[in-house]
Protein backbone atom coordinates (compact mmCIF):
# COMPACT_ATOMS: atom_id res chain seq x y z
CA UNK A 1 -13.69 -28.92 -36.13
CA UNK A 2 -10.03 -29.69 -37.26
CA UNK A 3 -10.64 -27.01 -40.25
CA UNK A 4 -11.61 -24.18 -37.67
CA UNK A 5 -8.76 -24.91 -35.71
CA UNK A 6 -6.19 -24.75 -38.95
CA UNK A 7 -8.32 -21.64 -40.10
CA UNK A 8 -8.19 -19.51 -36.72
CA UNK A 9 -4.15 -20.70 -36.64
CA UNK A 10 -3.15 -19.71 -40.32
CA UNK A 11 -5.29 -16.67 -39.76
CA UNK A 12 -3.59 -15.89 -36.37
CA UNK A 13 -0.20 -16.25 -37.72
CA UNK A 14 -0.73 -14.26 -40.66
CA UNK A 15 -2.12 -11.37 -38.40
CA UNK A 16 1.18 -11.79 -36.53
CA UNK A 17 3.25 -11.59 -39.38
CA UNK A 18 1.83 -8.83 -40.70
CA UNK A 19 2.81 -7.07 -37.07
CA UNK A 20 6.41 -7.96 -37.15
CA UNK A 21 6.56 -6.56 -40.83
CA UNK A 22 5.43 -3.14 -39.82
CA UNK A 23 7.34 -3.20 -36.63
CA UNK A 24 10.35 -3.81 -38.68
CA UNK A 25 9.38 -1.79 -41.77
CA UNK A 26 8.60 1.22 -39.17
CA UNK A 27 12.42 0.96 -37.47
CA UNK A 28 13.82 0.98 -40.58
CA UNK A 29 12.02 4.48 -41.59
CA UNK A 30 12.81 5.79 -38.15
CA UNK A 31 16.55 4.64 -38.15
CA UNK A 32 16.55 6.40 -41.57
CA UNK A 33 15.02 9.27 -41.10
CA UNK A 34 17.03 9.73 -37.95
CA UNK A 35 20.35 9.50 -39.98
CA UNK A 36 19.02 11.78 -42.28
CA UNK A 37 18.40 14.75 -39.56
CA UNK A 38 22.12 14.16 -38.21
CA UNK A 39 23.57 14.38 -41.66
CA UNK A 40 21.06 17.64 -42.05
CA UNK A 41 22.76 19.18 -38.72
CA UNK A 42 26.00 18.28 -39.86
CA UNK A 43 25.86 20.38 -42.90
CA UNK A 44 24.34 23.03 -41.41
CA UNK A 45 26.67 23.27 -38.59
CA UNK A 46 29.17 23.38 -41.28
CA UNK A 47 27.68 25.98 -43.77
CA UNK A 48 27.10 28.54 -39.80
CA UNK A 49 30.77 28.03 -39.18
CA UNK A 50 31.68 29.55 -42.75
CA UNK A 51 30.11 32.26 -41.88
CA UNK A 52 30.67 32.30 -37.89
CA UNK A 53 33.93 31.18 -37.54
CA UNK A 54 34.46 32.26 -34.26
CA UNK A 55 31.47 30.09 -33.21
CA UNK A 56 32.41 28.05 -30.06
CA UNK A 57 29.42 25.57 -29.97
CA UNK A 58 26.76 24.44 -31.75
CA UNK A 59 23.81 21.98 -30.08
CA UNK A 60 21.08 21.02 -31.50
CA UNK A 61 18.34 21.06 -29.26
CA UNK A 62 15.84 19.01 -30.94
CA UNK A 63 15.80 16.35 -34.24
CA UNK A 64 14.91 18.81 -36.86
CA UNK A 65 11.62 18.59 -39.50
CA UNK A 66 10.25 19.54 -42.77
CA UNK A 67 7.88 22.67 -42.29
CA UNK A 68 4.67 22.91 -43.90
CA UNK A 69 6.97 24.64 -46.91
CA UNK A 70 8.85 21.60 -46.96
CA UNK A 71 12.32 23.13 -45.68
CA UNK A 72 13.90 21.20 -42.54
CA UNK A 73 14.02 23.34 -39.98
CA UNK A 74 15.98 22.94 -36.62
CA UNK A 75 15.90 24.51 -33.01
CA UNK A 76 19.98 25.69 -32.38
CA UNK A 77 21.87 26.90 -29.20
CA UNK A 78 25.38 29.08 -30.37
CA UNK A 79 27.59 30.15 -28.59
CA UNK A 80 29.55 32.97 -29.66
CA UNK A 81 32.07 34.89 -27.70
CA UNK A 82 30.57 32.95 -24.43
CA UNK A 83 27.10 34.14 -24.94
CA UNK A 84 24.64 31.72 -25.58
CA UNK A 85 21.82 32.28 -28.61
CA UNK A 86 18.68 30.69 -29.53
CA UNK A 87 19.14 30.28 -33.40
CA UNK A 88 16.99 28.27 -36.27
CA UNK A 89 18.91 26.21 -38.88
CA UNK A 90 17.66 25.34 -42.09
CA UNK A 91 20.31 22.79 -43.70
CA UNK A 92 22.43 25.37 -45.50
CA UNK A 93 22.82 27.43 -42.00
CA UNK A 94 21.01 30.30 -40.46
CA UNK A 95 17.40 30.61 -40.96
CA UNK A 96 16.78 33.37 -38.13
CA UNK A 97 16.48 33.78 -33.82
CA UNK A 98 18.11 36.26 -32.10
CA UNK A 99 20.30 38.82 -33.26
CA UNK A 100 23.89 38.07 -33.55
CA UNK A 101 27.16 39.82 -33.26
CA UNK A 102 29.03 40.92 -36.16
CA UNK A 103 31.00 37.98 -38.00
CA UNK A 104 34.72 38.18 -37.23
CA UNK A 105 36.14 36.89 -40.47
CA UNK A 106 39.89 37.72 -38.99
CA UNK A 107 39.50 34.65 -36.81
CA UNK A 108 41.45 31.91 -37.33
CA UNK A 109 40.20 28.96 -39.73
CA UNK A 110 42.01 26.73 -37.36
CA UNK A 111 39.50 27.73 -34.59
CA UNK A 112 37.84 24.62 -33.17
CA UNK A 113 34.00 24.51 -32.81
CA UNK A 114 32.17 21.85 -30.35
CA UNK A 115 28.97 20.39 -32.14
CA UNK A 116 26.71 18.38 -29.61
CA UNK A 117 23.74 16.81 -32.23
CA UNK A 118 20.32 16.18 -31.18
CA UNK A 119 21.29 12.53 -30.92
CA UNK A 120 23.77 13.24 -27.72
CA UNK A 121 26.75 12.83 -30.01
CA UNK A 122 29.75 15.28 -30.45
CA UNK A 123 32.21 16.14 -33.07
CA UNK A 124 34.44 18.58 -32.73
CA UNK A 125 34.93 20.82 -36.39
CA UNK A 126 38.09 22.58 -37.41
């Protein structure tokens, strides 16, 4: 009886263990991936100003993920001139979405540009 009891107990502890390891193994991949989708965002964000100076916000609207093709892909609200425009990043800027108005290039590289990420936080780019 005393080996059933030590049996059921190592085996119920091991099946425990094995939960915490995945719990912790899957937070790690999430926390990662998660940083890697901001740092994604932020270089896109970067490589649309170059070319959009005059951009007055970027947010992300949603995390960002690797297509079928294997390019990360994100959902993007601009705002340009005080319009609003539904826009798709890939991480080296602008993949497609709505037509948008001729680049400025005479504005100002001092021209600030609000960037709200997916994960509420904001950075403001020069």
């Amino acid at each position: 009886m005393k080996k059933n009891k030590k049996g059921l107990m190592f085996s119920l502890l091991s099946v425990l263990m094995l939960v915490l390891i995945l719990a912790i193994g899957g937070k790690v991949y999430m926390s990662n991936k998660e940083n890697e989708n901001i740092a994604n965002q932020r270089t896109a964000a970067l490589a649309f100003k170059e070319i959009h100076p005059e951009v007055e916000e970027i947010k992300f609207v949603e995390q960002g993920s690797r297509a079928g093709s294997g390019t990360w892909t994100v959902g993007v609200d601009v705002v340009i001139n005080g319009k609003k425009y539904d826009e798709i990043f890939v991480k080296d800027g602008l993949m497609g979405g709505e037509p948008l108005p001729q680049s400025n290039k005479n504005v100002s590289t001092e021209k600030t540009t609000k960037v709200v990420y997916s994960n509420g936080k904001e950075e403001v780019l020069k």
